[in-house]
N, C-alpha and C. Protein backbone atom coordinates (compact mmCIF):
# COMPACT_ATOMS: atom_id res chain seq x y z
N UNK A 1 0.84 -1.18 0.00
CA UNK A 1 0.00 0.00 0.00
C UNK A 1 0.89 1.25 0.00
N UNK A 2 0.27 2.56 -0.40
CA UNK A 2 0.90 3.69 -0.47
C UNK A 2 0.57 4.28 0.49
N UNK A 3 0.83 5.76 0.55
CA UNK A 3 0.27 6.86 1.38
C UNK A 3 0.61 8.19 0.29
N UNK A 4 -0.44 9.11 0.35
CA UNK A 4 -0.65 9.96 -0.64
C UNK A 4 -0.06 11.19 0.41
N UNK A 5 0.90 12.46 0.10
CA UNK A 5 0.96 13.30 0.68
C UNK A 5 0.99 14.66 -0.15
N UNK A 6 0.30 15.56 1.08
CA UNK A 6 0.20 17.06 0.24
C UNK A 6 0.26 18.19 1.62
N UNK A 7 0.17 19.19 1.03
CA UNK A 7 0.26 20.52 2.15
C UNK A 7 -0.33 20.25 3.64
N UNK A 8 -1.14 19.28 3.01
CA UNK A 8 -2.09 19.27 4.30
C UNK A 8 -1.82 17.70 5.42
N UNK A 9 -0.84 17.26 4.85
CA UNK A 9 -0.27 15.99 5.41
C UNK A 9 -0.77 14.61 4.67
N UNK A 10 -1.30 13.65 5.04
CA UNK A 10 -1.78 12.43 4.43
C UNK A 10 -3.37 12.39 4.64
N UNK A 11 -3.04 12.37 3.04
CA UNK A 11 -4.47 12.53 2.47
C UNK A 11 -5.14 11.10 1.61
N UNK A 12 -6.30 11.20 1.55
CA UNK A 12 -6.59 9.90 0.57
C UNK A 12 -6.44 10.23 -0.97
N UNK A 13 -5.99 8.89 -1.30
CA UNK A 13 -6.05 8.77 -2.58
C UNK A 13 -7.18 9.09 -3.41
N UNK A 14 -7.25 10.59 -4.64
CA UNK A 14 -8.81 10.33 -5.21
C UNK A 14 -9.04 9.37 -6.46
N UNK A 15 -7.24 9.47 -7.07
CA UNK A 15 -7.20 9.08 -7.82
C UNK A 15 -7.56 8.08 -8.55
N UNK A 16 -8.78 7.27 -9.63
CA UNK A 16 -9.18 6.13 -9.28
C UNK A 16 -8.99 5.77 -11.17
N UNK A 17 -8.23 6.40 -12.14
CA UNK A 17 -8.24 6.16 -13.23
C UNK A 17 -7.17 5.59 -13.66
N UNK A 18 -5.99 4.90 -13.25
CA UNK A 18 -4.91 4.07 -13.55
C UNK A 18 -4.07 5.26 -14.29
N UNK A 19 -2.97 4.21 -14.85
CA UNK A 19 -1.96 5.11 -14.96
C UNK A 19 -1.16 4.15 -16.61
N UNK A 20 -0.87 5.19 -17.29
CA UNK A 20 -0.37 4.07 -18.76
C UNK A 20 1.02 4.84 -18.72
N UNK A 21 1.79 4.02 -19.50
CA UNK A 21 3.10 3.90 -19.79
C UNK A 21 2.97 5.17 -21.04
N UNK A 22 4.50 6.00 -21.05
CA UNK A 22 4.39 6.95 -22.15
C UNK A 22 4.36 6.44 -23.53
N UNK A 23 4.04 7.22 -24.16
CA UNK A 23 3.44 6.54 -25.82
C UNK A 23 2.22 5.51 -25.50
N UNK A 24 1.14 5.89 -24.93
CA UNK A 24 0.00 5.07 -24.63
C UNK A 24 -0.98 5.92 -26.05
N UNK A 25 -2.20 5.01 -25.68
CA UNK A 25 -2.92 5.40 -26.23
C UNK A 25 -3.66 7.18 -26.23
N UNK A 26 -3.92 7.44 -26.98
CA UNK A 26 -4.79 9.19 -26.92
C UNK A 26 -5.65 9.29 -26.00
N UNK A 27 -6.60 8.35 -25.44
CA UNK A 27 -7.30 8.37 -24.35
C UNK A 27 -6.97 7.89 -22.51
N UNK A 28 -5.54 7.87 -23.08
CA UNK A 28 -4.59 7.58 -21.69
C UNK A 28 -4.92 8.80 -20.74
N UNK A 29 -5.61 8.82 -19.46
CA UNK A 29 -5.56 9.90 -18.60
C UNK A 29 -4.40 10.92 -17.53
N UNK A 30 -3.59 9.26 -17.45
CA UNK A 30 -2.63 9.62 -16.41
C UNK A 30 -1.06 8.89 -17.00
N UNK A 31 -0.17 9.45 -16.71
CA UNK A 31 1.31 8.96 -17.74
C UNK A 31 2.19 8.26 -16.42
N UNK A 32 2.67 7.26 -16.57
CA UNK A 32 3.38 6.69 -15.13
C UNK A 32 4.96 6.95 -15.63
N UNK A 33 5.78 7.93 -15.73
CA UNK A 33 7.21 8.08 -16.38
C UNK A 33 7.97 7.51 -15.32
N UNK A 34 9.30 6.83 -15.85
CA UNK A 34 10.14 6.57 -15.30
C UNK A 34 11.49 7.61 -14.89
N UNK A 35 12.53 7.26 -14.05
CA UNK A 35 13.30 8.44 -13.50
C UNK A 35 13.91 8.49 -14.42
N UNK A 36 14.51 8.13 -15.40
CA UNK A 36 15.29 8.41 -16.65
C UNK A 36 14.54 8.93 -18.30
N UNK A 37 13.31 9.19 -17.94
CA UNK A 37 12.45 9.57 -18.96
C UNK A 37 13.06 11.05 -19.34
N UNK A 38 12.96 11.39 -20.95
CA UNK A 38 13.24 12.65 -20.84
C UNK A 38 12.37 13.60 -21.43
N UNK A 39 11.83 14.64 -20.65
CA UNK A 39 10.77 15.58 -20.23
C UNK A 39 10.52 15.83 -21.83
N UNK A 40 11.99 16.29 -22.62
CA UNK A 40 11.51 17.09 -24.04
C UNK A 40 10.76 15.63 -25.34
N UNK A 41 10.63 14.45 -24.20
CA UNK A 41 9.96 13.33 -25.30
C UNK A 41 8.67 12.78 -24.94
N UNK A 42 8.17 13.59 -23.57
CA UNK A 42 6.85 13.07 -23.21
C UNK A 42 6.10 14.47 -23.68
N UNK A 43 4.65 13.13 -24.87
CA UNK A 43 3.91 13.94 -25.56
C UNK A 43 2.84 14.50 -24.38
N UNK A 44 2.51 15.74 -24.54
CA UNK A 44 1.37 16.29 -23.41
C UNK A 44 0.46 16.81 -24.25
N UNK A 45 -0.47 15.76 -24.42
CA UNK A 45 -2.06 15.36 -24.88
C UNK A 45 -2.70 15.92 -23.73
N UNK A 46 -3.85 16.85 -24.61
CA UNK A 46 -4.84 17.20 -23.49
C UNK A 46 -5.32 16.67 -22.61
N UNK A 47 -5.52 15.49 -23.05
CA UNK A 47 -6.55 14.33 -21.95
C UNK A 47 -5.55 14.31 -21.34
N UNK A 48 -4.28 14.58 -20.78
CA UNK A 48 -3.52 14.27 -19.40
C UNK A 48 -3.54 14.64 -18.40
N UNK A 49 -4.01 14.23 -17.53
CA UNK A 49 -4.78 14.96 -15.90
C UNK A 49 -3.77 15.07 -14.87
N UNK A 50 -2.88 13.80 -15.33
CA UNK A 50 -1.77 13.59 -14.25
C UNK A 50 -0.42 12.62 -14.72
N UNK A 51 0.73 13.33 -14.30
CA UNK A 51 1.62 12.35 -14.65
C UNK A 51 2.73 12.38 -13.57
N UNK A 52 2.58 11.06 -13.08
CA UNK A 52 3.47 10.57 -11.82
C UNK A 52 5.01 9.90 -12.41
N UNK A 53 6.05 10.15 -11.44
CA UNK A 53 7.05 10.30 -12.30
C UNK A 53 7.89 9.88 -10.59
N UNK A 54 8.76 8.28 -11.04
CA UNK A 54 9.16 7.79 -9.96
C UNK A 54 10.64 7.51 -9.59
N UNK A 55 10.63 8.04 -7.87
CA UNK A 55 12.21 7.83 -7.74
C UNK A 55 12.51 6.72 -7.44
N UNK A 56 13.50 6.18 -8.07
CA UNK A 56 13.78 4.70 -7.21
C UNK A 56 14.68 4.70 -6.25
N UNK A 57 14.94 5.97 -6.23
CA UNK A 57 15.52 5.93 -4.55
C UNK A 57 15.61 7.65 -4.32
N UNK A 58 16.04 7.50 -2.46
CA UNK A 58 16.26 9.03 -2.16
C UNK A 58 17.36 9.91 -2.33
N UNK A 59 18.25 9.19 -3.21
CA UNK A 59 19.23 10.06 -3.49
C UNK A 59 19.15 9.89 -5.36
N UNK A 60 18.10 9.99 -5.86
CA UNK A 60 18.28 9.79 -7.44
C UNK A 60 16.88 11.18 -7.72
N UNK A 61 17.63 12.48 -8.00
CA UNK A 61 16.82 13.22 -7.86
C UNK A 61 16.32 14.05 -9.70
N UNK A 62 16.78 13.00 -10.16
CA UNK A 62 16.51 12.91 -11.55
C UNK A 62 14.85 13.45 -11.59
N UNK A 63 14.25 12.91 -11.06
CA UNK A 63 12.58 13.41 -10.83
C UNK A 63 12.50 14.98 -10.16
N UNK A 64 13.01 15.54 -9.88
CA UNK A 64 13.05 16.91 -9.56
C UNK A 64 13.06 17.10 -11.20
N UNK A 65 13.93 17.03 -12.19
CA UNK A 65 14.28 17.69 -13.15
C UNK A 65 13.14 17.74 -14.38
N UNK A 66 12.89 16.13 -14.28
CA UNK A 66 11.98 16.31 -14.97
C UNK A 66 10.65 17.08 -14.83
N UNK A 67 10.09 16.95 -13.33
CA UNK A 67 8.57 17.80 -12.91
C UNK A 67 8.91 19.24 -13.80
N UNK A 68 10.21 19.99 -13.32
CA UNK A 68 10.38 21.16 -13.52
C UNK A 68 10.58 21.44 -14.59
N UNK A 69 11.01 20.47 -15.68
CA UNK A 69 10.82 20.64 -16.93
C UNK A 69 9.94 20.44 -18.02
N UNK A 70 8.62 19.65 -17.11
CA UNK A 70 7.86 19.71 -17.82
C UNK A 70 6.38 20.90 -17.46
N UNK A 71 7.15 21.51 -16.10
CA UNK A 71 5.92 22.86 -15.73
C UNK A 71 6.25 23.44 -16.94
N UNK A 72 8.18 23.93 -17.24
CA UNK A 72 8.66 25.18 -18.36
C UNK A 72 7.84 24.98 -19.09
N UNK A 73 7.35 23.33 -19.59
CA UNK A 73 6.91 23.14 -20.76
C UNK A 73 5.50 22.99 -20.73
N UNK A 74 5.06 24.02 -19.99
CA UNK A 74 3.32 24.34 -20.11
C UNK A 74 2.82 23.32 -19.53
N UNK A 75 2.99 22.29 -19.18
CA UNK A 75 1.99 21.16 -18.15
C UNK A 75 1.48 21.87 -16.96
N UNK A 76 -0.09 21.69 -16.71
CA UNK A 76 -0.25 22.31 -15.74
C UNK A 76 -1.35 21.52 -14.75
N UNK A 77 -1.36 20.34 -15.43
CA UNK A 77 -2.12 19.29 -14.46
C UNK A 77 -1.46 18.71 -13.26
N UNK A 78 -2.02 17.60 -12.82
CA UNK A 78 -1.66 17.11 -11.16
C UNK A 78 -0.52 16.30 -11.96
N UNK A 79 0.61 16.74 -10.76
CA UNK A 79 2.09 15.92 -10.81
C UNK A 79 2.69 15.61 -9.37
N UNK A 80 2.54 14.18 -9.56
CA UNK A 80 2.81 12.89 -8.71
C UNK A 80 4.25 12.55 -8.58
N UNK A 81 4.99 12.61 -7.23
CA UNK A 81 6.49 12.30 -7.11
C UNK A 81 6.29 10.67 -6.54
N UNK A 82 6.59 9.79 -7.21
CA UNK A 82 6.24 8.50 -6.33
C UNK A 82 7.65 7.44 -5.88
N UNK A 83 7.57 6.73 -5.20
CA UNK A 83 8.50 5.87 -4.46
C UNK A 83 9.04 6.86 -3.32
N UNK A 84 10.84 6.59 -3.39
CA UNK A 84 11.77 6.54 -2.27
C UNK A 84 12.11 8.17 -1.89
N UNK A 85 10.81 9.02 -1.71
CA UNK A 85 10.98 10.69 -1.38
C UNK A 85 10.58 10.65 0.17
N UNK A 86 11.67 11.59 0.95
CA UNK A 86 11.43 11.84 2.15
C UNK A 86 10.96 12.79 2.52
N UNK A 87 10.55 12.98 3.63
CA UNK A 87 10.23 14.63 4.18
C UNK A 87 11.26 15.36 3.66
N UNK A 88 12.51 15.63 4.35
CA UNK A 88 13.34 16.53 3.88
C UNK A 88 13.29 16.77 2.25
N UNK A 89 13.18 16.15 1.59
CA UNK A 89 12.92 16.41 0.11
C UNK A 89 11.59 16.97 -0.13
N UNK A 90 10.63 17.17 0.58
CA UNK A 90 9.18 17.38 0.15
C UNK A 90 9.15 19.08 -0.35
N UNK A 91 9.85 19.91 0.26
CA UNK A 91 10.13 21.47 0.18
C UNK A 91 10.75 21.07 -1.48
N UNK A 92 11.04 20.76 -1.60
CA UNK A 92 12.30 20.45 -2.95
C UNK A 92 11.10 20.09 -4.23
N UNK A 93 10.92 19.18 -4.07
CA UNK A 93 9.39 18.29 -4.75
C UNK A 93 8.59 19.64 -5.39
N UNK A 94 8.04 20.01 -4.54
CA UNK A 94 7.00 21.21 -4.23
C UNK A 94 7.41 22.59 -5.28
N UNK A 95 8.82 22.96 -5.20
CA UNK A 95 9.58 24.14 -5.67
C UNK A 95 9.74 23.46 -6.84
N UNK A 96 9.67 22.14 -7.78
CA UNK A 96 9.90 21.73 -8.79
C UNK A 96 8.78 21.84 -9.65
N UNK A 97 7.90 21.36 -8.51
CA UNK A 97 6.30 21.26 -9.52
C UNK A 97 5.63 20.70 -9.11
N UNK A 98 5.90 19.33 -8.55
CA UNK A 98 4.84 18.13 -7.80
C UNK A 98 4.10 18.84 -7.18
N UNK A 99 2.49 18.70 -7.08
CA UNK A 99 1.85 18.59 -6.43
C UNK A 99 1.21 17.85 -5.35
N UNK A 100 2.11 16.79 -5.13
CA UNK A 100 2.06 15.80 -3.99
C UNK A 100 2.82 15.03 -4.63
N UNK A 101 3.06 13.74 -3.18
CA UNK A 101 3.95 12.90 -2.93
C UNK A 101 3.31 11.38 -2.69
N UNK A 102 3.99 10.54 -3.33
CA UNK A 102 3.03 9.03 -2.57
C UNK A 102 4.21 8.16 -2.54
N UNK A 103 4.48 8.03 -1.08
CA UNK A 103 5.39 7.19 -0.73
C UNK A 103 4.78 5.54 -0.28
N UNK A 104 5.84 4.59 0.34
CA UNK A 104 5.05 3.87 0.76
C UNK A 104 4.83 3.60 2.09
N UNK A 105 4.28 2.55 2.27
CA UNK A 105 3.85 2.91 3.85
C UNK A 105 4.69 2.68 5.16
N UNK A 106 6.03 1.90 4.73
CA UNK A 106 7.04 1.60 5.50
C UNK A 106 7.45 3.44 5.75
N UNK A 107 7.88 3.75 4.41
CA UNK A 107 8.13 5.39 4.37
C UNK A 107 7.51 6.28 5.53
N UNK A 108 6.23 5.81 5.00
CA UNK A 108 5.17 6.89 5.95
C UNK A 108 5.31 6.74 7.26
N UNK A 109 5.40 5.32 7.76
CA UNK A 109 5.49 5.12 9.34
C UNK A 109 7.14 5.85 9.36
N UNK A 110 8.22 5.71 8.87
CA UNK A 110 9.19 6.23 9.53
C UNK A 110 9.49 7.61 9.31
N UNK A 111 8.32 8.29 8.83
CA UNK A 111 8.40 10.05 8.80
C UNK A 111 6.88 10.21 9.10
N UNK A 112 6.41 10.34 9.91
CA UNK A 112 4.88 10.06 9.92
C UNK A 112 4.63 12.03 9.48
N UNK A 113 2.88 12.36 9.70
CA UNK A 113 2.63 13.22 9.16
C UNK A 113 3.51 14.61 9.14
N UNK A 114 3.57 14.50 10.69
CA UNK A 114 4.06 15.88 11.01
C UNK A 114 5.33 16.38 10.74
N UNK A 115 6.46 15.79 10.29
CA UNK A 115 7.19 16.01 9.42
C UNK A 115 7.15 16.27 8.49
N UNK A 116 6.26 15.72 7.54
CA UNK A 116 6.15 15.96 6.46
C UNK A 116 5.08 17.94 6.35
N UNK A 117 4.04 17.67 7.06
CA UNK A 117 3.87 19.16 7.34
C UNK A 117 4.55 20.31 7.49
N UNK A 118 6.15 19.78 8.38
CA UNK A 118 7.02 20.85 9.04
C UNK A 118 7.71 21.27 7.63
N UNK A 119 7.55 20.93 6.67
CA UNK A 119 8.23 21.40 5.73
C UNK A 119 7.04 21.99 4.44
N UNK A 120 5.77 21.84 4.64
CA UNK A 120 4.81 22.29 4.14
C UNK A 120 4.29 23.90 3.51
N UNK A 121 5.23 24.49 4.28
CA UNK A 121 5.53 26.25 4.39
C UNK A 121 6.50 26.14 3.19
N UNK A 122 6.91 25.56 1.96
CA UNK A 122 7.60 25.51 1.09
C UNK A 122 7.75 26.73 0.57
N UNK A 123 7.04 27.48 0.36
CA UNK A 123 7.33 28.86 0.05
C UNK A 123 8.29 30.25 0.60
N UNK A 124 8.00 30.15 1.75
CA UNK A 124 8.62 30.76 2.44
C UNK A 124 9.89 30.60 2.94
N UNK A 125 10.32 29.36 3.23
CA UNK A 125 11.27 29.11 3.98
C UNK A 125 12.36 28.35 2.83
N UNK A 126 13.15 29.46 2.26
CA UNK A 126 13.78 28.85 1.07
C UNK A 126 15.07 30.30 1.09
N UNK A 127 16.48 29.45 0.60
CA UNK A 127 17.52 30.65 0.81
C UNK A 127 16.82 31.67 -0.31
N UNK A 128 16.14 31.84 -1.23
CA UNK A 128 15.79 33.03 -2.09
C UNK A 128 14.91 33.60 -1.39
N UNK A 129 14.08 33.41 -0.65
CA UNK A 129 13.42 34.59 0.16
C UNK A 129 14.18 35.02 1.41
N UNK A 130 14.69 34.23 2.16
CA UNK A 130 15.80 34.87 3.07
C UNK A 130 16.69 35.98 2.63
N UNK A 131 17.20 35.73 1.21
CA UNK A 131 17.94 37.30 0.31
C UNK A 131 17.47 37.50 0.25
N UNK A 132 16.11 37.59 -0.36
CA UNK A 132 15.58 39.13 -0.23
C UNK A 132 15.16 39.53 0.85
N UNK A 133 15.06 39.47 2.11
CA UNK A 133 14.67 40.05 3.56
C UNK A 133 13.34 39.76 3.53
């Protein structure tokens, strides 16, 4: 099982439309990319609501690059960071593009909510707003 996370800590899953591999069909809703996918080769078809994009671990931050390269590139639907992301990475996630996180549940028990909250203020608490005062 997973655990779904967002601003507001652990939330339920709404998501209930599966997820297809890139180069799916035109009526594919949701894109499941891998961490080595590259952003300038995933087609963004209207019908795309969501595309989750996974780390296979917490130090392979290849998935930062892509979220953020595919906001540049006008995507503006729900984006999913999935597998081996920790709290401390969630501020990071967030400043890329993801709109939530779904770890799994071993994950979740060893960072439970409120960690993941304490870093939820993603906006604010970042060295570019500290320069500017």
């Amino acid at each position: 099982m997973t655990q779904l996370i967002n601003d507001t800590g652990f939330v339920a899953d709404d998501w209930t439309h599966g997820f297809c591999a890139a180069g799916a069909a035109n009526d594919c809703r949701a894109l499941d990319l891998p961490s080595d996918a590259q952003p300038e080769d995933v087609e963004l078809q209207p019908s795309i609501d969501m595309i989750r994009i996974d780390f296979p671990s917490a130090a392979d931050g290849r998935g930062f690059t892509i979220a953020r390269a595919l906001r540049l590139r006008g995507y503006t639907g729900r984006l999913r960071a999935k597998g081996h992301v920790i709290a401390d990475q969630y501020a990071m996630a967030r400043r890329s593009g993801f709109d939530e996180v779904e770890v799994t549940d071993e994950i979740a028990a060893r960072q439970p909510a409120d960690q993941w909250q304490f870093r939820a203020n993603w906006q604010e608490h970042n060295y570019q707003s500290r320069l500017r005062g």
